[in-house]
PDB file of N, CA and C in Angstrom:
ATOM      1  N   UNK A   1       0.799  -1.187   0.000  1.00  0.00           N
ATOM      2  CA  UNK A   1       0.000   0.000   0.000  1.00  0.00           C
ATOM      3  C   UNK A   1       0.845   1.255   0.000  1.00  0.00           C
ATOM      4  N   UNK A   2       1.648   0.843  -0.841  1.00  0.00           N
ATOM      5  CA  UNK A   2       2.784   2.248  -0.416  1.00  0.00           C
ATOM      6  C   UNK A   2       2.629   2.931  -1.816  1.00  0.00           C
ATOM      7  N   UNK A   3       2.644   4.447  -1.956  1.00  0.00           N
ATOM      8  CA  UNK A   3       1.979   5.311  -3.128  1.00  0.00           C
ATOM      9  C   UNK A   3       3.689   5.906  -2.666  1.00  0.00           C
ATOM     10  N   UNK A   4       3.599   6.381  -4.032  1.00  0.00           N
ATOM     11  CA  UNK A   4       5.005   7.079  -4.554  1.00  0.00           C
ATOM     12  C   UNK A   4       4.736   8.608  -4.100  1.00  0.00           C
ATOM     13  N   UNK A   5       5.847   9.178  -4.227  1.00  0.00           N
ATOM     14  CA  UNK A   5       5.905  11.067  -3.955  1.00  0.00           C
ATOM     15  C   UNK A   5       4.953  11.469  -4.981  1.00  0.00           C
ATOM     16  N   UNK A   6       5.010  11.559  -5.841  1.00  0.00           N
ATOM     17  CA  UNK A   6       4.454  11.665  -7.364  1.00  0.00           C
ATOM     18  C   UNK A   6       2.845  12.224  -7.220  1.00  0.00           C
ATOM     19  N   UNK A   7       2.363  10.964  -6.638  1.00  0.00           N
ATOM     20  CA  UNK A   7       0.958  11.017  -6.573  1.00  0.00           C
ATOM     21  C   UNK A   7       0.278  12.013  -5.415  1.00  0.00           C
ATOM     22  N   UNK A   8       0.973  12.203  -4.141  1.00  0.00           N
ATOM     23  CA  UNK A   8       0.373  13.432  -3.243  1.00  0.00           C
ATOM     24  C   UNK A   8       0.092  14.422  -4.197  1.00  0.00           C
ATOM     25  N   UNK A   9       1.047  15.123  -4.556  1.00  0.00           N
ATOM     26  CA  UNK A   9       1.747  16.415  -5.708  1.00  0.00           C
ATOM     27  C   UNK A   9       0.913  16.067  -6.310  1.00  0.00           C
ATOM     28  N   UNK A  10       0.227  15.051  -7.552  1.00  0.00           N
ATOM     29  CA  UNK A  10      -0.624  15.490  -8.302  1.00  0.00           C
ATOM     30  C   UNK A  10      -2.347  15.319  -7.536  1.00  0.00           C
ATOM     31  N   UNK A  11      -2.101  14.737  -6.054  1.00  0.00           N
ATOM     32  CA  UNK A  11      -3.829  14.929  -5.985  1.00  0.00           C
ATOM     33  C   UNK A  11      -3.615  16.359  -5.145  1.00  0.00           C
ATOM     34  N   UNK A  12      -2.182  17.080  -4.429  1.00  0.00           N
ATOM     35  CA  UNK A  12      -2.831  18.450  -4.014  1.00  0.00           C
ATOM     36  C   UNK A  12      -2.803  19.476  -5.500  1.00  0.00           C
ATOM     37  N   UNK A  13      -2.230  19.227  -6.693  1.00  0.00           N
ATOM     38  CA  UNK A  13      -2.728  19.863  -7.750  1.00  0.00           C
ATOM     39  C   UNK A  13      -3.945  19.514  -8.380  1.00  0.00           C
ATOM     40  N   UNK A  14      -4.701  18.379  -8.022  1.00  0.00           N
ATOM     41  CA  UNK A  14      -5.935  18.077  -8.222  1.00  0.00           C
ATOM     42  C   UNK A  14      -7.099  19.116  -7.782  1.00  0.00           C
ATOM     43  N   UNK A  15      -6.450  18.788  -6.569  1.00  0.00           N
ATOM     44  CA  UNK A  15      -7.629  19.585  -5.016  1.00  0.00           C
ATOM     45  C   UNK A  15      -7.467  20.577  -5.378  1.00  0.00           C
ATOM     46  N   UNK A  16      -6.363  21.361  -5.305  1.00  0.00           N
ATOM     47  CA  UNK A  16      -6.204  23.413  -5.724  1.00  0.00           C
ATOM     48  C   UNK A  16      -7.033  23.516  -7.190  1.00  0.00           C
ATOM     49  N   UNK A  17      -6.892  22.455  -7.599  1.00  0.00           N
ATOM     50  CA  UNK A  17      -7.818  22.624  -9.956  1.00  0.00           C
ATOM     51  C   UNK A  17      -9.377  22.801  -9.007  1.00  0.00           C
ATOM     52  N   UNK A  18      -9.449  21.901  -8.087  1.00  0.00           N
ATOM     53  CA  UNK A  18     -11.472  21.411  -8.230  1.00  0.00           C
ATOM     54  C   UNK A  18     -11.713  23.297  -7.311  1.00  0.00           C
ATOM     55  N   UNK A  19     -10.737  23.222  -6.154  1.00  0.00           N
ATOM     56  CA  UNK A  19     -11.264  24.279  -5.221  1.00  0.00           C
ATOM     57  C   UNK A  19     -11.156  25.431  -6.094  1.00  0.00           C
ATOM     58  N   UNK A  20     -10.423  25.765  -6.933  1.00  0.00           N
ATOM     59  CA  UNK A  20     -10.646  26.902  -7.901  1.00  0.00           C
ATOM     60  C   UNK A  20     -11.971  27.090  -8.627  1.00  0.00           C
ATOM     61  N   UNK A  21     -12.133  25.874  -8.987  1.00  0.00           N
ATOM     62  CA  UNK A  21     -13.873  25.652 -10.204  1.00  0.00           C
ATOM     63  C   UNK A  21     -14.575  26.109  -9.585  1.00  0.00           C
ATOM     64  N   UNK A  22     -14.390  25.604  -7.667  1.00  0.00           N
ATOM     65  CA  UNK A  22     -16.009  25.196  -7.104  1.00  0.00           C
ATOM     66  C   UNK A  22     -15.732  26.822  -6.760  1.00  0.00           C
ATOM     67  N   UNK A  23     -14.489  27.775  -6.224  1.00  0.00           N
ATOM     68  CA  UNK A  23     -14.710  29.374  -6.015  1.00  0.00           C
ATOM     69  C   UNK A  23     -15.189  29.906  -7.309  1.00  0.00           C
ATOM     70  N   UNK A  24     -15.112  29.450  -8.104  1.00  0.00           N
ATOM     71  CA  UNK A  24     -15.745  30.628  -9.620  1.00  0.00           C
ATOM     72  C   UNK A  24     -16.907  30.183  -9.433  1.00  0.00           C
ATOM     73  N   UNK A  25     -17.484  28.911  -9.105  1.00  0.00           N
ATOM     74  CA  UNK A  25     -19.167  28.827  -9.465  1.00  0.00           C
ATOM     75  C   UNK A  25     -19.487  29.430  -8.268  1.00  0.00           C
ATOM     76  N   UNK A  26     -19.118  29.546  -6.617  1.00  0.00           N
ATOM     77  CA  UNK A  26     -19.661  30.353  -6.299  1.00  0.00           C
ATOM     78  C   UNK A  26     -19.632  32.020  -5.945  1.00  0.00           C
ATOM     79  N   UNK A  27     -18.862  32.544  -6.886  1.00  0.00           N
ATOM     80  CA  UNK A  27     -19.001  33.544  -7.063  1.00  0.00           C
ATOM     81  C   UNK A  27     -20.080  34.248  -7.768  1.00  0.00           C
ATOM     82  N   UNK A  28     -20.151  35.384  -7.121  1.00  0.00           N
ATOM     83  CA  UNK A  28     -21.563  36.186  -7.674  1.00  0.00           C
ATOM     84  C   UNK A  28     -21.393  37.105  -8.550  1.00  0.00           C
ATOM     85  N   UNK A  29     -21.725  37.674  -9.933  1.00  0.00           N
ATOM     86  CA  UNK A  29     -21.777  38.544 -10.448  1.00  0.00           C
ATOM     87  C   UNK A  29     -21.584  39.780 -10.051  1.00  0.00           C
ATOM     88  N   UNK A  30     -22.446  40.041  -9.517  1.00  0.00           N
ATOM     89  CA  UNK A  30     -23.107  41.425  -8.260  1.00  0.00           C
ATOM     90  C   UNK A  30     -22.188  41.559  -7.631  1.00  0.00           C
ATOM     91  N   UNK A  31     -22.214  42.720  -7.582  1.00  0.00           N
ATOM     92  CA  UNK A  31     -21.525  43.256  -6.002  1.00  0.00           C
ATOM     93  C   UNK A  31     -22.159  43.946  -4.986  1.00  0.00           C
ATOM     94  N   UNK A  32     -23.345  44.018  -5.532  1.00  0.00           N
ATOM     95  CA  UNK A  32     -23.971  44.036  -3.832  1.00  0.00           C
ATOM     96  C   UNK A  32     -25.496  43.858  -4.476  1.00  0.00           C
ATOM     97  N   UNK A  33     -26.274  43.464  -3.243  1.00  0.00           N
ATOM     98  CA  UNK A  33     -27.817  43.527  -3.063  1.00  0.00           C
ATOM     99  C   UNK A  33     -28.442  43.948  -4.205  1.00  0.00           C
ATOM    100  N   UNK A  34     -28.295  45.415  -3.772  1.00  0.00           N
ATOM    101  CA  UNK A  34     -28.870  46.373  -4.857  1.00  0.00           C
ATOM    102  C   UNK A  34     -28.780  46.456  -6.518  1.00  0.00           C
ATOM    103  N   UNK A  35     -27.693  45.936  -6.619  1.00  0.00           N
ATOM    104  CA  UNK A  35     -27.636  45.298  -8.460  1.00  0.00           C
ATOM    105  C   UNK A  35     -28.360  44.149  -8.523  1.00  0.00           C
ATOM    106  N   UNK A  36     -28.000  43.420  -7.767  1.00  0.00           N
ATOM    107  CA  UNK A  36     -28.818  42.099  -8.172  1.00  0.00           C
ATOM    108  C   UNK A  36     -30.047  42.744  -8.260  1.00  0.00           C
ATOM    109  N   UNK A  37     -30.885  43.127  -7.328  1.00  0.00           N
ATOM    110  CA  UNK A  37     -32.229  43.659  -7.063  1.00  0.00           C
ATOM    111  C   UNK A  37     -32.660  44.079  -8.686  1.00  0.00           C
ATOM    112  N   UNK A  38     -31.850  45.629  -8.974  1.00  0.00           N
ATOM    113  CA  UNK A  38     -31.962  45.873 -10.403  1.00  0.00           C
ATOM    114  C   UNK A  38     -31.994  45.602 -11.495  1.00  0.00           C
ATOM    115  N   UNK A  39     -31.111  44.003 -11.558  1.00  0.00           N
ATOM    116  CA  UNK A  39     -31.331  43.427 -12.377  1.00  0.00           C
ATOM    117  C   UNK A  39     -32.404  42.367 -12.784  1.00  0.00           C
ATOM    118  N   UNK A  40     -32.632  42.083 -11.896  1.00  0.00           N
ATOM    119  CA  UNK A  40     -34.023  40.455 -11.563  1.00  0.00           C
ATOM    120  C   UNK A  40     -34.828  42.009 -12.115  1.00  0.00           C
ATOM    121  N   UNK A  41     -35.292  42.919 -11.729  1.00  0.00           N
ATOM    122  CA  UNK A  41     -36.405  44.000 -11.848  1.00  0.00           C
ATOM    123  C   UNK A  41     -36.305  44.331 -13.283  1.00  0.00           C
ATOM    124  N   UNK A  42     -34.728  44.813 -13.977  1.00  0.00           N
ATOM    125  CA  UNK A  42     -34.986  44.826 -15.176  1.00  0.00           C
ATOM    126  C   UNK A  42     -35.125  43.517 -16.395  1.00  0.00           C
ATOM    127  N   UNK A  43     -35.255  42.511 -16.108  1.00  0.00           N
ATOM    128  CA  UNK A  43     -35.356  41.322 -16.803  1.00  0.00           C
ATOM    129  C   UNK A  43     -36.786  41.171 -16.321  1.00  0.00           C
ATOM    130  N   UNK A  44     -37.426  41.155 -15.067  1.00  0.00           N
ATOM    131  CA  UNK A  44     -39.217  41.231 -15.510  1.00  0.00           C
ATOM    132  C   UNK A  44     -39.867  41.883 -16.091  1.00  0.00           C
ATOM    133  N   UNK A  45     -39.273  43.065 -16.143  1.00  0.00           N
ATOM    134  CA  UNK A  45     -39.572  44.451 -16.807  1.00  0.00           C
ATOM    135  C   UNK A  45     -39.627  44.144 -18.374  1.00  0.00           C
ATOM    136  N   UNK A  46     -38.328  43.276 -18.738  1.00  0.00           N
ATOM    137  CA  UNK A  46     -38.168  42.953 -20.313  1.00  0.00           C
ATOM    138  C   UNK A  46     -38.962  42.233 -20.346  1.00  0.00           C
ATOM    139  N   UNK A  47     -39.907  40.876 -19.628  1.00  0.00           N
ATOM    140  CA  UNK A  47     -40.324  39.708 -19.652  1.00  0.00           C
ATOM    141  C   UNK A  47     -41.863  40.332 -20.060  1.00  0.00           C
ATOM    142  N   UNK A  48     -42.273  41.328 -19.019  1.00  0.00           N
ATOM    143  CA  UNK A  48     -43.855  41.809 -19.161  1.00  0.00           C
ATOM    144  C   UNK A  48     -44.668  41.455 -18.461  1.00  0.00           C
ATOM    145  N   UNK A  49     -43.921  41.348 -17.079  1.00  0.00           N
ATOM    146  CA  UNK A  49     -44.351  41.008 -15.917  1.00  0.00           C
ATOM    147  C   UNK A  49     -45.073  42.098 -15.132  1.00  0.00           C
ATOM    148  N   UNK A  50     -44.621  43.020 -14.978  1.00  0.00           N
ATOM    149  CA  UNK A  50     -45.376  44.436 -14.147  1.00  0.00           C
ATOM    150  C   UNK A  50     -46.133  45.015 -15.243  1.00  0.00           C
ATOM    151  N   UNK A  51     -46.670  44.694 -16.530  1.00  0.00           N
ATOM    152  CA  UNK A  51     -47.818  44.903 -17.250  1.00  0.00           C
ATOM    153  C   UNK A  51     -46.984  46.559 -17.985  1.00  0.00           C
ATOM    154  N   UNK A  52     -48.377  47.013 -18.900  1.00  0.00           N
ATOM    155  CA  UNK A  52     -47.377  48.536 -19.517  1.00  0.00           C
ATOM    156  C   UNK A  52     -47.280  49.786 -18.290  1.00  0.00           C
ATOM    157  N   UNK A  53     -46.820  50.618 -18.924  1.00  0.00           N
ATOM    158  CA  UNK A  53     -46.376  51.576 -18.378  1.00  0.00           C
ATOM    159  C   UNK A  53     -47.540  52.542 -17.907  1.00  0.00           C
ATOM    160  N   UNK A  54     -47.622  52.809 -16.884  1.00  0.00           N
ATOM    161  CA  UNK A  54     -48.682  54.124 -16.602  1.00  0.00           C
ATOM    162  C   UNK A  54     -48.218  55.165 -17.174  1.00  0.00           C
ATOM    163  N   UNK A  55     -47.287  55.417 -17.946  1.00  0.00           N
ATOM    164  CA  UNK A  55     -47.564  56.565 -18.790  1.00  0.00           C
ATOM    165  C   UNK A  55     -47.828  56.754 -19.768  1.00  0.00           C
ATOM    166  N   UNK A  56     -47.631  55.518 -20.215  1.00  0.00           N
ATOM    167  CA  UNK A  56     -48.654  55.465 -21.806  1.00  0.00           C
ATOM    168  C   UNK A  56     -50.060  55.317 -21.824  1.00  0.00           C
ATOM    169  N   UNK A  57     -50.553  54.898 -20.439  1.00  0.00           N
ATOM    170  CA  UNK A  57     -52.266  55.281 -20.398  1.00  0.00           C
ATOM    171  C   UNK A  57     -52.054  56.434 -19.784  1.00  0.00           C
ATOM    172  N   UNK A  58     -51.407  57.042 -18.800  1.00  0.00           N
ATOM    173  CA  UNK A  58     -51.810  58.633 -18.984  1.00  0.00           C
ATOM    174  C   UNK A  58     -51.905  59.114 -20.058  1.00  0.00           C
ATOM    175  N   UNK A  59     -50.725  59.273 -21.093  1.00  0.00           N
ATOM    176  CA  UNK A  59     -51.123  59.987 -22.323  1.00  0.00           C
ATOM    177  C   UNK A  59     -52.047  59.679 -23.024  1.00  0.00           C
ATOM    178  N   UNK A  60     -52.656  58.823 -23.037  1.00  0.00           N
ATOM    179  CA  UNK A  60     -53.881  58.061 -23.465  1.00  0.00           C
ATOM    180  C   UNK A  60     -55.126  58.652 -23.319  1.00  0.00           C
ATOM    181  N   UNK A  61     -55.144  59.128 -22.160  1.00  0.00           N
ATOM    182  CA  UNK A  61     -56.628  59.070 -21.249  1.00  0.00           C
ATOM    183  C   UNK A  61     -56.433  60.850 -21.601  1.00  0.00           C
ATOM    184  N   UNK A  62     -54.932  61.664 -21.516  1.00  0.00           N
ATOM    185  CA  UNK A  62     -55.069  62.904 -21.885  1.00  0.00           C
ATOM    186  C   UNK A  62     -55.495  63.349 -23.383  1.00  0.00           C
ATOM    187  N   UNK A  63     -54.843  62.409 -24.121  1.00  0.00           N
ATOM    188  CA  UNK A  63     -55.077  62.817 -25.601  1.00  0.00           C
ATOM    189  C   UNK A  63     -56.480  62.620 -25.638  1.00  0.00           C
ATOM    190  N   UNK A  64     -57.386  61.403 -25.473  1.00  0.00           N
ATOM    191  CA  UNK A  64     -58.855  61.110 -25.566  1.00  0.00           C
ATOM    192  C   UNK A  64     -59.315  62.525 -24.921  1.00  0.00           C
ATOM    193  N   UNK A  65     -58.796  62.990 -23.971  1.00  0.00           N
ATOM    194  CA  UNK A  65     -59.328  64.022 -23.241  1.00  0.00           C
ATOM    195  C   UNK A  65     -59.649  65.680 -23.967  1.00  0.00           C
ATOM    196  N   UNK A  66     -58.175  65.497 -24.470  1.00  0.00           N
ATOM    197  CA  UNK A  66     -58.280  66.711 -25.613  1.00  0.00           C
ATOM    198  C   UNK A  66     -59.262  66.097 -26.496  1.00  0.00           C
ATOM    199  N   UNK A  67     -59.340  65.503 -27.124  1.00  0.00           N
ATOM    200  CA  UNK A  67     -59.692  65.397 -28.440  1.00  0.00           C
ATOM    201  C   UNK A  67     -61.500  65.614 -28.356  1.00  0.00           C
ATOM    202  N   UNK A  68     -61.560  65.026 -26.728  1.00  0.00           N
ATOM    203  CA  UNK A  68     -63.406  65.122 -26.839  1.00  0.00           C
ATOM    204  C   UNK A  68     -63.950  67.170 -26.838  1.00  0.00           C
ATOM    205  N   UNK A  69     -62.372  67.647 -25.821  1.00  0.00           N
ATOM    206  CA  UNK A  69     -62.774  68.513 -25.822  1.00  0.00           C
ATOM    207  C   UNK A  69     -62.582  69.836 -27.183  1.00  0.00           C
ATOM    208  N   UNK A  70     -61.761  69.394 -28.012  1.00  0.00           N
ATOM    209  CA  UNK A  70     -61.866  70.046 -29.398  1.00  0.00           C
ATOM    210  C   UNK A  70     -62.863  69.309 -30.109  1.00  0.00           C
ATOM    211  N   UNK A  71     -63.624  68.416 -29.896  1.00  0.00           N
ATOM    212  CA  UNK A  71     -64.952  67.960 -30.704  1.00  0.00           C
ATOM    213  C   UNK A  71     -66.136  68.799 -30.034  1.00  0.00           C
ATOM    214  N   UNK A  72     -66.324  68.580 -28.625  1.00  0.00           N
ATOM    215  CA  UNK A  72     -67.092  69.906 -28.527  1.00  0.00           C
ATOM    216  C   UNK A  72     -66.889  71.496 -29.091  1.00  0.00           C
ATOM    217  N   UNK A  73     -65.879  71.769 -29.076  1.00  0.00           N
ATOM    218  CA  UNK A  73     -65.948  73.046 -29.317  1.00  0.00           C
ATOM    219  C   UNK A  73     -66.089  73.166 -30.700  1.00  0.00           C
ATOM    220  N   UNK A  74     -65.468  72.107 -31.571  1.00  0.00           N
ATOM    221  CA  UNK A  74     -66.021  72.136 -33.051  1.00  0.00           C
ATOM    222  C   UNK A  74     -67.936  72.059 -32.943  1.00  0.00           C
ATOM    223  N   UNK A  75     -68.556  71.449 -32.326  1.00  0.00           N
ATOM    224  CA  UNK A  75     -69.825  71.025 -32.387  1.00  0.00           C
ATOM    225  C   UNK A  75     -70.477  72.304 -32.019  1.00  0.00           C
ATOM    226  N   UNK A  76     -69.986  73.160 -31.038  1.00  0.00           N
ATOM    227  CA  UNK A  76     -70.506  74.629 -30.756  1.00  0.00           C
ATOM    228  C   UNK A  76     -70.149  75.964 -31.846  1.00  0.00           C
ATOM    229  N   UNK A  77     -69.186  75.688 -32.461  1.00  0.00           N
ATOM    230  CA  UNK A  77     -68.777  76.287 -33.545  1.00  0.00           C
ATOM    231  C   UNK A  77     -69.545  76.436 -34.764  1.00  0.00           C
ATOM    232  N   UNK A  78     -69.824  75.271 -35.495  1.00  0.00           N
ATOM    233  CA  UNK A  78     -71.022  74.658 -36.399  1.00  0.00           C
ATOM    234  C   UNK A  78     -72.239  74.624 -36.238  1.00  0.00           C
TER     235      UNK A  78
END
């Protein structure tokens, strides 16, 4: 049962190869909270998860708004 010099040396260059892999997978992108946060938010945002924008039905509901009220005033005009 006797193992040569050889073989320690290549299983602690084994162990330092795997413990390197397993530190990159758990490393995080982010550097803090708050990016991550921003990002998960802007990828639902792309997905169409929080639905459209309230400001495109504001302008919506304003333009309809004008428009009824320059149809009246055309209708009082005529």
């Amino acid at each position: 049962m006797s193992r040569s010099l050889a073989s320690p040396q290549s299983d602690l260059l084994t162990l330092e190869a795997y413990a390197a892999r397993a530190g990159a997978a758990l490393a995080c992108a982010y550097s803090s909270s708050a990016e991550y946060d921003a990002a998960v938010i802007a990828e639902r945002r792309a997905a169409g998860i929080y639905g459209p924008k309230r400001r495109r039905k504001q302008m919506l509901v304003t333009a309809a708004g004008i428009a009824a009220g320059l149809a009246v005033i055309v209708f009082f005009i005529v």
